[in-house]
C-alpha atoms as a PDB file:
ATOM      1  CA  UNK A   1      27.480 105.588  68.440  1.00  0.00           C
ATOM      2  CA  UNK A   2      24.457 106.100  66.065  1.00  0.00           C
ATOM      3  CA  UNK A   3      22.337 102.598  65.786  1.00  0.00           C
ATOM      4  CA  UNK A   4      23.108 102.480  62.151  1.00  0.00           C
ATOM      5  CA  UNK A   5      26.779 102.245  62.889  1.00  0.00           C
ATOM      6  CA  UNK A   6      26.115  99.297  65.732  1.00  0.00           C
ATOM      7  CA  UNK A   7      27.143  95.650  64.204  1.00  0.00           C
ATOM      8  CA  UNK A   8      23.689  94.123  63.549  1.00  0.00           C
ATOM      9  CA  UNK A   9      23.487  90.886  65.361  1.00  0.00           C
ATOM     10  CA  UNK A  10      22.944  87.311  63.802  1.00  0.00           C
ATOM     11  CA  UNK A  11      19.255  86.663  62.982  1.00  0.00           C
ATOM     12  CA  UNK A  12      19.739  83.175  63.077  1.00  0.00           C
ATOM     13  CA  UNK A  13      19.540  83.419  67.086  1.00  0.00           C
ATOM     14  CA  UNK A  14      21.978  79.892  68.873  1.00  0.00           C
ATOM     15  CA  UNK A  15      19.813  79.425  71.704  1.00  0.00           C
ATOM     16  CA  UNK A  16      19.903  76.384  72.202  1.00  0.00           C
ATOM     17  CA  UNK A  17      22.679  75.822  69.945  1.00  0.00           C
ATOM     18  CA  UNK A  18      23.042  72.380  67.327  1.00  0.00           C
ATOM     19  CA  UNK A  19      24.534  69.981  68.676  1.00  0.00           C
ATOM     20  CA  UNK A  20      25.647  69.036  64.997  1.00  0.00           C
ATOM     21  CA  UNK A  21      27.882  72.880  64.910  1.00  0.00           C
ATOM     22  CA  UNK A  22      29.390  72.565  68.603  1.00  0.00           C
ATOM     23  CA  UNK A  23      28.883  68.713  69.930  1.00  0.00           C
ATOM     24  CA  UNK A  24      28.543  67.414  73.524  1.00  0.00           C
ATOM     25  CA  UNK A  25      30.245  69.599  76.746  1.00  0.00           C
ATOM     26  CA  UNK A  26      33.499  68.266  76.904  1.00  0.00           C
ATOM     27  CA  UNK A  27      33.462  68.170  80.648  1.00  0.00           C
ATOM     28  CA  UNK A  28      30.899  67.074  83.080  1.00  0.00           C
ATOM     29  CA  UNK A  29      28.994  69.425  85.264  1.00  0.00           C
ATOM     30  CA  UNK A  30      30.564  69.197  88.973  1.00  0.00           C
ATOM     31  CA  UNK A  31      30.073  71.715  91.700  1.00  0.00           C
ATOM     32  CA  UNK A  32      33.226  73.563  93.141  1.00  0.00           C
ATOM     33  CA  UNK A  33      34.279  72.558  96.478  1.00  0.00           C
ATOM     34  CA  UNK A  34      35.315  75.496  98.606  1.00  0.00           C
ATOM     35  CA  UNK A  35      39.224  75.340  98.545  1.00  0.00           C
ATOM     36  CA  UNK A  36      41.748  73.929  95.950  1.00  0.00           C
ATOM     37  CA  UNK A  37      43.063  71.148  96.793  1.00  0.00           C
ATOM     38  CA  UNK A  38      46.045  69.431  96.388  1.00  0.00           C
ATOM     39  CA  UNK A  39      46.993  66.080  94.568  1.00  0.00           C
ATOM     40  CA  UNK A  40      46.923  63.115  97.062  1.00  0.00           C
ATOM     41  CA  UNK A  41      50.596  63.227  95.916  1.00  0.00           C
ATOM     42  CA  UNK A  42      51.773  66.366  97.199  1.00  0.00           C
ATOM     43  CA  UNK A  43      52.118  64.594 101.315  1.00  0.00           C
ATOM     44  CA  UNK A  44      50.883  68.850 102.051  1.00  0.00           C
ATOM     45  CA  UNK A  45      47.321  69.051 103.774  1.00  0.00           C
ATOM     46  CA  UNK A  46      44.580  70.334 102.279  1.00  0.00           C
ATOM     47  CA  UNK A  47      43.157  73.113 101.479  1.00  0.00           C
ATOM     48  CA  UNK A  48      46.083  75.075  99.941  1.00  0.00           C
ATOM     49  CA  UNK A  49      47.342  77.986 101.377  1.00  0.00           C
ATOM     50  CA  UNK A  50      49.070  80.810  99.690  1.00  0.00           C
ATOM     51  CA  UNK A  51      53.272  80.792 100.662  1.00  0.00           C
ATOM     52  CA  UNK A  52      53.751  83.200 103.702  1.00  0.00           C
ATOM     53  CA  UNK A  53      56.294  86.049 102.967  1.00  0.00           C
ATOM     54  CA  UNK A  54      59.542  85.969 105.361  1.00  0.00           C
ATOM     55  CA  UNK A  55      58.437  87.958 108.309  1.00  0.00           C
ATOM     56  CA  UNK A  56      55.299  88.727 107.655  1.00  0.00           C
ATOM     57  CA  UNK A  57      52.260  88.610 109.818  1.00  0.00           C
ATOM     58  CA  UNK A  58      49.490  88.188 107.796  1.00  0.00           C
ATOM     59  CA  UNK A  59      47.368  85.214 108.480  1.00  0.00           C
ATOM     60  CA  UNK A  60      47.389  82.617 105.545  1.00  0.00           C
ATOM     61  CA  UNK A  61      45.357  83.028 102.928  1.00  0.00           C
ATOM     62  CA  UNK A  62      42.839  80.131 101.795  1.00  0.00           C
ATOM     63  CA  UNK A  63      42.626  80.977  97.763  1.00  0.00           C
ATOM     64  CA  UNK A  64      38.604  79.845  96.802  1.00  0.00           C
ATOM     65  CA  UNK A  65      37.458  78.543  93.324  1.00  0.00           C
ATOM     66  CA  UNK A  66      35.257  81.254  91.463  1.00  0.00           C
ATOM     67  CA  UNK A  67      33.172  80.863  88.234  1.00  0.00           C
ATOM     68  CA  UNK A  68      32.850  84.616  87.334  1.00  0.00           C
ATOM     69  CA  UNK A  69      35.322  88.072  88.499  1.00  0.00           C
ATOM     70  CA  UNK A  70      35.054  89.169  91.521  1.00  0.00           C
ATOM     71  CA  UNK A  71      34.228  92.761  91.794  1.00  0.00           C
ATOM     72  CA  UNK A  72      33.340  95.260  94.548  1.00  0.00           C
ATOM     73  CA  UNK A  73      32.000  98.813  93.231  1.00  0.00           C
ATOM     74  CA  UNK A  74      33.183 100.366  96.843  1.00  0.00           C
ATOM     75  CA  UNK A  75      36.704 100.332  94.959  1.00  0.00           C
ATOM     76  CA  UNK A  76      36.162 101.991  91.704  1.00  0.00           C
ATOM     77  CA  UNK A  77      34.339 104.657  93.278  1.00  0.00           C
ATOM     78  CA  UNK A  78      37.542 106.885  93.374  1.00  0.00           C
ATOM     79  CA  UNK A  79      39.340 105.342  89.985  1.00  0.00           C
ATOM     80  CA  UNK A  80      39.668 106.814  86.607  1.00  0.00           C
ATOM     81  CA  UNK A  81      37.130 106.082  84.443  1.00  0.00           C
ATOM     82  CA  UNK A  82      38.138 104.880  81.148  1.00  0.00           C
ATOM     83  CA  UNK A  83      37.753 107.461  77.919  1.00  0.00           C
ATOM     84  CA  UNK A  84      34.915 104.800  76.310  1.00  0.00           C
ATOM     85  CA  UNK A  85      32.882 104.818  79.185  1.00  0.00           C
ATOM     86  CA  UNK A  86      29.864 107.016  78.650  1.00  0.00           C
ATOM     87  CA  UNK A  87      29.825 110.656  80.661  1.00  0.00           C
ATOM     88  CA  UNK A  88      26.975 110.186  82.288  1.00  0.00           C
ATOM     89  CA  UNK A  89      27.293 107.354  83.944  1.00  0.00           C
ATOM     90  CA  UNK A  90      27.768 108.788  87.618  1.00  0.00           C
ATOM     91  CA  UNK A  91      29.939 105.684  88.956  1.00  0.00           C
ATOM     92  CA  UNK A  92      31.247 102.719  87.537  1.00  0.00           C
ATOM     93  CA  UNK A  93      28.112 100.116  89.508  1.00  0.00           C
ATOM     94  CA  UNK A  94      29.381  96.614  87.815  1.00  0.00           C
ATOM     95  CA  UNK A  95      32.142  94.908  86.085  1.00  0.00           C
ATOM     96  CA  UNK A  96      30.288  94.644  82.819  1.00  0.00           C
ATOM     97  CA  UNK A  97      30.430  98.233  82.330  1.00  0.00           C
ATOM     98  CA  UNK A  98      34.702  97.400  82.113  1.00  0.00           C
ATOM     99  CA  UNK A  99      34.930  95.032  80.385  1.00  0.00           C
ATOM    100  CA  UNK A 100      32.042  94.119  77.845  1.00  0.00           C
ATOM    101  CA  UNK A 101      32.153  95.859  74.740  1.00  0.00           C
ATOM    102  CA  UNK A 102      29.675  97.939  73.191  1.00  0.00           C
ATOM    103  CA  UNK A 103      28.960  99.359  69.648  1.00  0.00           C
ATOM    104  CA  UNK A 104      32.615  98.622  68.215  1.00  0.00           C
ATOM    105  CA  UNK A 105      32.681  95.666  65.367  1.00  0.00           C
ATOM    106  CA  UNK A 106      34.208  92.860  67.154  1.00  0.00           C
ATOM    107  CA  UNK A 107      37.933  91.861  65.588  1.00  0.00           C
ATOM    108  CA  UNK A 108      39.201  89.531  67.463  1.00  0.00           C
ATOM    109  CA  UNK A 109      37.478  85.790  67.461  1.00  0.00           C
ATOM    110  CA  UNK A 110      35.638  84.612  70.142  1.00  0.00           C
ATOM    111  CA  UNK A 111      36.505  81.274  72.086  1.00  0.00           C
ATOM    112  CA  UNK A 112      33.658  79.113  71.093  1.00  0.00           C
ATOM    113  CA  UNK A 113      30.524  77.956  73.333  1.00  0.00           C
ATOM    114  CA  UNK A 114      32.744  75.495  75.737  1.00  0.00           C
ATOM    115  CA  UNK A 115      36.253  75.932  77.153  1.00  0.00           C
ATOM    116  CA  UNK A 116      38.062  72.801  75.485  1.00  0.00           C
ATOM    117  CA  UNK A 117      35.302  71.870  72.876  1.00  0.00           C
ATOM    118  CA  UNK A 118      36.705  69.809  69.612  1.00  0.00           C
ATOM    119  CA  UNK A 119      35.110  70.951  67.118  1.00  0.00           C
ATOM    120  CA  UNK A 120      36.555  74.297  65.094  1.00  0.00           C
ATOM    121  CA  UNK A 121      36.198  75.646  61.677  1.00  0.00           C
ATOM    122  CA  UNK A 122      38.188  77.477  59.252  1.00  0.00           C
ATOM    123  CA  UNK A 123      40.862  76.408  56.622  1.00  0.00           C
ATOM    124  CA  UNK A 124      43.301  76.022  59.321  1.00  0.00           C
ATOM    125  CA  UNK A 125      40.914  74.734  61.839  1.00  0.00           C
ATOM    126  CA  UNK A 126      41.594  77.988  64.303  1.00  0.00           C
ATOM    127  CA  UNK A 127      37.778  78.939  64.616  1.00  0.00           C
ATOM    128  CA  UNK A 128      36.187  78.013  67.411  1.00  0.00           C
ATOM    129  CA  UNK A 129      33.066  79.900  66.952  1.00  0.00           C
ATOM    130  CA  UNK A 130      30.604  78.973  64.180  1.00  0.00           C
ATOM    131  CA  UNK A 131      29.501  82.722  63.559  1.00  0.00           C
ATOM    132  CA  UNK A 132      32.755  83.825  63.889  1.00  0.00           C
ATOM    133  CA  UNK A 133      32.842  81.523  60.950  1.00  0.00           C
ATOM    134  CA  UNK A 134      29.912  82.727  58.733  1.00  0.00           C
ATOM    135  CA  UNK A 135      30.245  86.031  59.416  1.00  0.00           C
ATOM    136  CA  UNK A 136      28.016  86.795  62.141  1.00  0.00           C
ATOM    137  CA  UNK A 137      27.660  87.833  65.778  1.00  0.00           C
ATOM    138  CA  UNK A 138      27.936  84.981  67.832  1.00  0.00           C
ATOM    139  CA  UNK A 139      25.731  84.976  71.547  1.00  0.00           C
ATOM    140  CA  UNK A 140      27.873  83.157  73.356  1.00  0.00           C
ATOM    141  CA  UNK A 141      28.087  83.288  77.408  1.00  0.00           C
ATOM    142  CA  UNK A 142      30.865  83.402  79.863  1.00  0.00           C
ATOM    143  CA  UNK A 143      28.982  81.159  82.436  1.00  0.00           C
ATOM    144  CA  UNK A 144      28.218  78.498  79.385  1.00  0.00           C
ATOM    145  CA  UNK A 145      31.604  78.538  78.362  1.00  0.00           C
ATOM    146  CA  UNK A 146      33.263  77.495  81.671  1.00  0.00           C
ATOM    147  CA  UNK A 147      31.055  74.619  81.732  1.00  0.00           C
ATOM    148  CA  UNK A 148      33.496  72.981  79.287  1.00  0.00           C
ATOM    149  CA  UNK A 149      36.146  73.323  81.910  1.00  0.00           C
ATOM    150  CA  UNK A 150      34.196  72.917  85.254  1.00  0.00           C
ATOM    151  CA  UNK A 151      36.139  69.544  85.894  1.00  0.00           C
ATOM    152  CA  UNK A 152      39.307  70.835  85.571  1.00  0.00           C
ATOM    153  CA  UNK A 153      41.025  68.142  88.112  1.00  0.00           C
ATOM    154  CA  UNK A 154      40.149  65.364  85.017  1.00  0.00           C
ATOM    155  CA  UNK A 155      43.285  67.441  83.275  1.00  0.00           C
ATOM    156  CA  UNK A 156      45.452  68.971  85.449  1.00  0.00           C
ATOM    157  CA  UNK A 157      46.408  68.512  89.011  1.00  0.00           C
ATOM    158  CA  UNK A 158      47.715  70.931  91.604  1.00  0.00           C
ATOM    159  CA  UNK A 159      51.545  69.756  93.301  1.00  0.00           C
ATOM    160  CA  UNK A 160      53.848  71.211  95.731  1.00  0.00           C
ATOM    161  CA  UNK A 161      57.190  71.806  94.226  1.00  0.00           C
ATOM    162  CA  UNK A 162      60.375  72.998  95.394  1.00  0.00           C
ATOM    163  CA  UNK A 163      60.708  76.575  96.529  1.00  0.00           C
ATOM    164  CA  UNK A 164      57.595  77.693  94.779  1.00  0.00           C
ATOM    165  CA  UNK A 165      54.741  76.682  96.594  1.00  0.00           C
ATOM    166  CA  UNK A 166      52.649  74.607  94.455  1.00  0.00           C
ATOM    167  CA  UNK A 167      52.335  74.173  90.737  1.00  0.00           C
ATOM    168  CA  UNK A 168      49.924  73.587  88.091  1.00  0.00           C
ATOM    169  CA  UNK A 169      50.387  70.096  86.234  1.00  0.00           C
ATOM    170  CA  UNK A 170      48.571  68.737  83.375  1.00  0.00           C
ATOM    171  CA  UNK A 171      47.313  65.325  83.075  1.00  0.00           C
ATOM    172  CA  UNK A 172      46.681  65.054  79.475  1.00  0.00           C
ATOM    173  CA  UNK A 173      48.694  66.285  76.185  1.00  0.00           C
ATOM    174  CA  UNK A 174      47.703  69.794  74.983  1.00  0.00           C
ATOM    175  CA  UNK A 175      48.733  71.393  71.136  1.00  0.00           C
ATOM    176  CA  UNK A 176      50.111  74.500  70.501  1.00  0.00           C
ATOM    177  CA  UNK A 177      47.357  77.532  70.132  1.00  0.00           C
ATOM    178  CA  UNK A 178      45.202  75.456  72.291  1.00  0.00           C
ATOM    179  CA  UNK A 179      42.967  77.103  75.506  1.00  0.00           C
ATOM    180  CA  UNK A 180      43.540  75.731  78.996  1.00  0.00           C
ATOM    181  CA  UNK A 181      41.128  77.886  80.762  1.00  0.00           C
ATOM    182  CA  UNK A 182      40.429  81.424  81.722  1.00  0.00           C
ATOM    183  CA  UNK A 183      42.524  83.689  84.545  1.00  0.00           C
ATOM    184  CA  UNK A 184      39.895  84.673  87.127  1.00  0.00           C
ATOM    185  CA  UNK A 185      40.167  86.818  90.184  1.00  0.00           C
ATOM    186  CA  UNK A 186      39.195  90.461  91.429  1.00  0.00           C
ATOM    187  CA  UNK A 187      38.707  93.038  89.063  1.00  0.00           C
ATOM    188  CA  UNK A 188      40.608  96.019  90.316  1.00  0.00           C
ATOM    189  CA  UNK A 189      41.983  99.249  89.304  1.00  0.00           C
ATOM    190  CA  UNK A 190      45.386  99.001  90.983  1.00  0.00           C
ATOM    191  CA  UNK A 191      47.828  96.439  91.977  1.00  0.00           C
ATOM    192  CA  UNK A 192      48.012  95.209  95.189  1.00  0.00           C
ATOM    193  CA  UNK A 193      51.601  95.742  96.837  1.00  0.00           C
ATOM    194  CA  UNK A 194      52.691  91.881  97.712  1.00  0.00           C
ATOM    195  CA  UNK A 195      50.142  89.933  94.952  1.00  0.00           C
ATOM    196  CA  UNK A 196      51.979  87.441  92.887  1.00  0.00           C
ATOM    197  CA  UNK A 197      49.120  86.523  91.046  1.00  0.00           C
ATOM    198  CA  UNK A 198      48.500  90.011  89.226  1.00  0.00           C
ATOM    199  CA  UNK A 199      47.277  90.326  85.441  1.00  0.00           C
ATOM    200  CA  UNK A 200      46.212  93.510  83.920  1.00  0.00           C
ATOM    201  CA  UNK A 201      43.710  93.641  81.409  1.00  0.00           C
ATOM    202  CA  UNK A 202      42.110  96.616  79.375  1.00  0.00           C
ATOM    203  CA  UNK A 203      38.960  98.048  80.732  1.00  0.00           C
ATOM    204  CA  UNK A 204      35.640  99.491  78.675  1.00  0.00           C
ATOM    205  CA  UNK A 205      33.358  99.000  76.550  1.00  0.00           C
ATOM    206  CA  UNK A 206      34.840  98.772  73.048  1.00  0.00           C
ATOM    207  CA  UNK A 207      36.624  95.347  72.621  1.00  0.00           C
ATOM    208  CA  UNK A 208      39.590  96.684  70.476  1.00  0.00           C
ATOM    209  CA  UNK A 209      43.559  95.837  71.110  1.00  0.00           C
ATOM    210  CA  UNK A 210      44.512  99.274  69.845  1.00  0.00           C
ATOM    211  CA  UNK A 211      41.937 100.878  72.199  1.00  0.00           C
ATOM    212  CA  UNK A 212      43.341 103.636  74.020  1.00  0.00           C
ATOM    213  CA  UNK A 213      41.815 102.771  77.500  1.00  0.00           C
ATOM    214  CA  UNK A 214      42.719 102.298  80.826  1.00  0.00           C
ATOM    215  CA  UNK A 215      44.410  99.088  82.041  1.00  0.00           C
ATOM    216  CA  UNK A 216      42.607  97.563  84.949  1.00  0.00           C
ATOM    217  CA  UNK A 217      43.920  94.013  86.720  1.00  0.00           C
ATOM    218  CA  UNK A 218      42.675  91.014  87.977  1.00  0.00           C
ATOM    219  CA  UNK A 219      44.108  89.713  91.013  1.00  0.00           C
ATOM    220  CA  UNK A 220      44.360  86.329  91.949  1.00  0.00           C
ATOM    221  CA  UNK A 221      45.598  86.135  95.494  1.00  0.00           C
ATOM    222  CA  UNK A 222      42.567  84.864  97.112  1.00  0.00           C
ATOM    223  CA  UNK A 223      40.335  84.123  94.585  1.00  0.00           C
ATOM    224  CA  UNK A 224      40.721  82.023  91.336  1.00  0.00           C
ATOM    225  CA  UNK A 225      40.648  79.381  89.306  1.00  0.00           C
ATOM    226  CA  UNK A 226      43.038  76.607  88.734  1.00  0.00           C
ATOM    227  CA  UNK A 227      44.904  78.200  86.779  1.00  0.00           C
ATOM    228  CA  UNK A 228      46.398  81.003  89.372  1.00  0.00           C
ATOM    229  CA  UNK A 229      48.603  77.688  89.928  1.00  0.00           C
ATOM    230  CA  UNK A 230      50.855  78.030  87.083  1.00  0.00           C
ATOM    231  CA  UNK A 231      54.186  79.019  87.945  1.00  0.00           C
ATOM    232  CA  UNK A 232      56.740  80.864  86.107  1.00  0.00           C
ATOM    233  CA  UNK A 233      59.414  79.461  84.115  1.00  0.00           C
ATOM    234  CA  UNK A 234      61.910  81.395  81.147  1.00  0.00           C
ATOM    235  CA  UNK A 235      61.132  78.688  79.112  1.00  0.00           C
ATOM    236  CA  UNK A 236      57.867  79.062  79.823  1.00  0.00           C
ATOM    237  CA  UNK A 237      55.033  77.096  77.389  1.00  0.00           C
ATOM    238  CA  UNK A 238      51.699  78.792  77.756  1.00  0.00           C
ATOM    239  CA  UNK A 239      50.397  82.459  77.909  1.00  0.00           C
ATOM    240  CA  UNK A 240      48.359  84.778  79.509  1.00  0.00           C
ATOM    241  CA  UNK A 241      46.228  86.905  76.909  1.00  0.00           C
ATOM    242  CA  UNK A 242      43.255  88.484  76.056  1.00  0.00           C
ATOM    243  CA  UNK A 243      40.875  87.003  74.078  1.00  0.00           C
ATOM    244  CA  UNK A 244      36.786  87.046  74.342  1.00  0.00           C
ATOM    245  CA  UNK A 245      33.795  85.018  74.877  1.00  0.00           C
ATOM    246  CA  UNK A 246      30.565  86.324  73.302  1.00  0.00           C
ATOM    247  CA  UNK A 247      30.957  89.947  74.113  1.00  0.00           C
ATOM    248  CA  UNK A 248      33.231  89.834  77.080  1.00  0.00           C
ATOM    249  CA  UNK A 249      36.812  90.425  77.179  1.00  0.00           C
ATOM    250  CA  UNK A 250      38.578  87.617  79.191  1.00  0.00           C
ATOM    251  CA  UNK A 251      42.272  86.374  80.220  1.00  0.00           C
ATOM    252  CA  UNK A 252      42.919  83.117  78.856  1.00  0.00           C
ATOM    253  CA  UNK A 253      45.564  80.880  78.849  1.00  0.00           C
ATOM    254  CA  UNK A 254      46.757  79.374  75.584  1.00  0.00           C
ATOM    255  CA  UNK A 255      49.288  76.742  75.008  1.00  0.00           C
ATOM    256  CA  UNK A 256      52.625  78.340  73.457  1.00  0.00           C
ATOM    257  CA  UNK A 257      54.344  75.166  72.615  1.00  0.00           C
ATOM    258  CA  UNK A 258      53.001  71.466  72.831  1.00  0.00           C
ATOM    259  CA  UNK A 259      52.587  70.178  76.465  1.00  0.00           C
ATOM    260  CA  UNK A 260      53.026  66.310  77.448  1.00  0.00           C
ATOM    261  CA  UNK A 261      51.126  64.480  79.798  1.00  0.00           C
ATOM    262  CA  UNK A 262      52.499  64.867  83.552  1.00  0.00           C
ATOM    263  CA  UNK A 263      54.446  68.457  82.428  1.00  0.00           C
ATOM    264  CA  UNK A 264      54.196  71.416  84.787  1.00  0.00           C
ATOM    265  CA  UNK A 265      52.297  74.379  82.899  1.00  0.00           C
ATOM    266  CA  UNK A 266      53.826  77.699  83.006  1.00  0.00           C
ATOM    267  CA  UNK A 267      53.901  81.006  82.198  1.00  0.00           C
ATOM    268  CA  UNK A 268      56.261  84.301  81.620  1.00  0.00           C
ATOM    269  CA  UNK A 269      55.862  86.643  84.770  1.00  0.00           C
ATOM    270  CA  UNK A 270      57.607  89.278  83.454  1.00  0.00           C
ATOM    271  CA  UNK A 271      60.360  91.650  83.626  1.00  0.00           C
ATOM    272  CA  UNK A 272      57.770  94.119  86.402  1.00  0.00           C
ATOM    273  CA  UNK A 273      57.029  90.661  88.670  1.00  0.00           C
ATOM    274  CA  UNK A 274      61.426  90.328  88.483  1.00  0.00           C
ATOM    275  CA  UNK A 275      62.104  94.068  88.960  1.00  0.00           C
ATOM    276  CA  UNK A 276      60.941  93.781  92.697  1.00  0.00           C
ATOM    277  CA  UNK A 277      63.814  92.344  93.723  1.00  0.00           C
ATOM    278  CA  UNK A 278      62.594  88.723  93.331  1.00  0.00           C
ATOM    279  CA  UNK A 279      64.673  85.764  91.721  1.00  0.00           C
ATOM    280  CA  UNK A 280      63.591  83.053  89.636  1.00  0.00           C
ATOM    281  CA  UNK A 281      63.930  79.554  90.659  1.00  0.00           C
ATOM    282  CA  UNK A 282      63.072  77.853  86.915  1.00  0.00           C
ATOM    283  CA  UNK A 283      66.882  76.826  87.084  1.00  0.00           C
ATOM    284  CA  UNK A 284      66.714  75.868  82.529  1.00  0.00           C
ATOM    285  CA  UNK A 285      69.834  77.354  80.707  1.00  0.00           C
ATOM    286  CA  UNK A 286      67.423  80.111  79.006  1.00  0.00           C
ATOM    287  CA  UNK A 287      66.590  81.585  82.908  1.00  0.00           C
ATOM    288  CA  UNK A 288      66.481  85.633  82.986  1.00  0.00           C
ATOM    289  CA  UNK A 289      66.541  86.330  86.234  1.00  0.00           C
ATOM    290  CA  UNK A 290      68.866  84.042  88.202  1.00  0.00           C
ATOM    291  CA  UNK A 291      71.360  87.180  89.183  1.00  0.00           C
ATOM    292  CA  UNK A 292      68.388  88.784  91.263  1.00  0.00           C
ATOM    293  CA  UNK A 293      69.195  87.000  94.999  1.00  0.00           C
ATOM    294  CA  UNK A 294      65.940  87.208  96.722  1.00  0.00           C
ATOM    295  CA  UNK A 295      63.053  85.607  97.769  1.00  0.00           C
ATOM    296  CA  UNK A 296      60.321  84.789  95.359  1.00  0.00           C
ATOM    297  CA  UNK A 297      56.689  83.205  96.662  1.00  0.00           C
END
């Protein structure tokens, strides 16, 4: 794209940014431990495991807390490159190449400097990004942003429940349209065959929704954030969708309908995750999938 086409960026440059615009991190820096682990009130031992499929002989696997994708270029030597990735690059070397945008005007809003920060702008209060706000080209950073959230067990806690392993539960109340945190993992090109913590997400370098590139997905199984925890449920109240932070297109998880204190967080799986022969176990009167007799980890 020429340079006179590129979106200039904000002059005023946010490093560091006011406190006045964004206010304290709502969370306090805390390192991650090496496992999730479970609430003292689950009676299971710690760390969590992932559930074992029925006959299967894999060993368990031990899911670990990340703070940024996971992504290993020995994979994506042999995928399809998406159309908006530039010719001549030989091989696709880092993740940043999939999934930061480049050149295209940024439409959708970005998600503020901290994961769960109070302040907002806008008529509606729905801004979380003071340039976003004024017009500008925020500089906002992935790492920065999950600062906000790096205490996650102050708000949620992770609990065994029936026939589904272990669940995500939140500790505080959250509002409709509000973030919860981001859905980390693998970046991959394909789906792995027995992963039940699969998202896809669109790949390349313009940020866009009606891009026309490829569909990539990040894959939770072994590595993740707290957030891998949420079951499913038909009447499910949060969702899984893109969104962005700075210039990097991320999963997050945003509250569909208002969440009380000590209420499991869930999500829609899908009518794919069901079509494998899997059955749901959310038991509400709205279930989808209740017909399909199998078992479901």
């Amino acid at each position: 794209m020429p340079a006179a086409d590129r979106p200039k960026r904000s002059k005023v440059q946010h490093q560091p940014y006011d406190r006045a615009e964004y206010g304290e991190c709502p969370t306090r820096a805390t390192s991650q431990s090496r496992y999730f682990d479970a609430s003292p009130s689950a009676n299971h031992p710690s760390p969590i495991s992932n559930a074992a499929y029925p006959g299967s002989a894999t060993p368990l696997v031990y899911p670990k807390p990340i703070t940024s994708l996971l992504f290993s270029p020995d994979k994506w030597l042999t995928a399809p490159r998406p159309k908006n990735i530039d010719d001549t690059q030989v091989s696709i070397r880092t993740q940043n190449a999939l999934i930061k945008r480049s050149g295209a005007v940024l439409r959708d809003l970005c998600l503020g400097k901290y994961c769960w920060q109070t302040t907002s702008w806008g008529p509606r209060g729905d801004i979380l990004c003071h340039e976003d706000a004024n017009g500008r080209i925020c500089d906002h950073t992935l790492a920065e942003w999950l600062t906000g959230c790096s205490d996650w067990p102050s708000r949620f806690e992770i609990r065994a429940t029936p026939e589904m392993g272990y669940g995500l539960f939140s500790k505080v109340s959250w509002r409709a349209g509000e973030i919860l945190g981001l859905y980390l993992g693998e970046l991959v090109p394909d789906k792995t065959p027995q992963s039940n913590y699969v998202h896809s997400v669109h790949i390349g370098p313009k940020f866009a929704k009606q891009d026309t590139g490829l569909v990539a997905y990040i894959d939770a199984e072994e590595v993740g954030t707290f957030t891998r925890f949420a079951n499913h449920a038909c009447a499910f109240n949060a969702l899984i969708e893109e969104a962005r932070v700075g210039d990097e297109r991320v999963l997050a998880m945003r509250v569909r309908r208002d969440i009380n204190a000590g209420e499991e967080v869930c999500i829609d799986y899908g009518d794919e995750y069901f079509g494998e022969g899997k059955w749901c176990c959310c038991g509400t009167e709205e279930c989808r999938y209740k017909e399909n007799k199998a078992w479901v980890g």
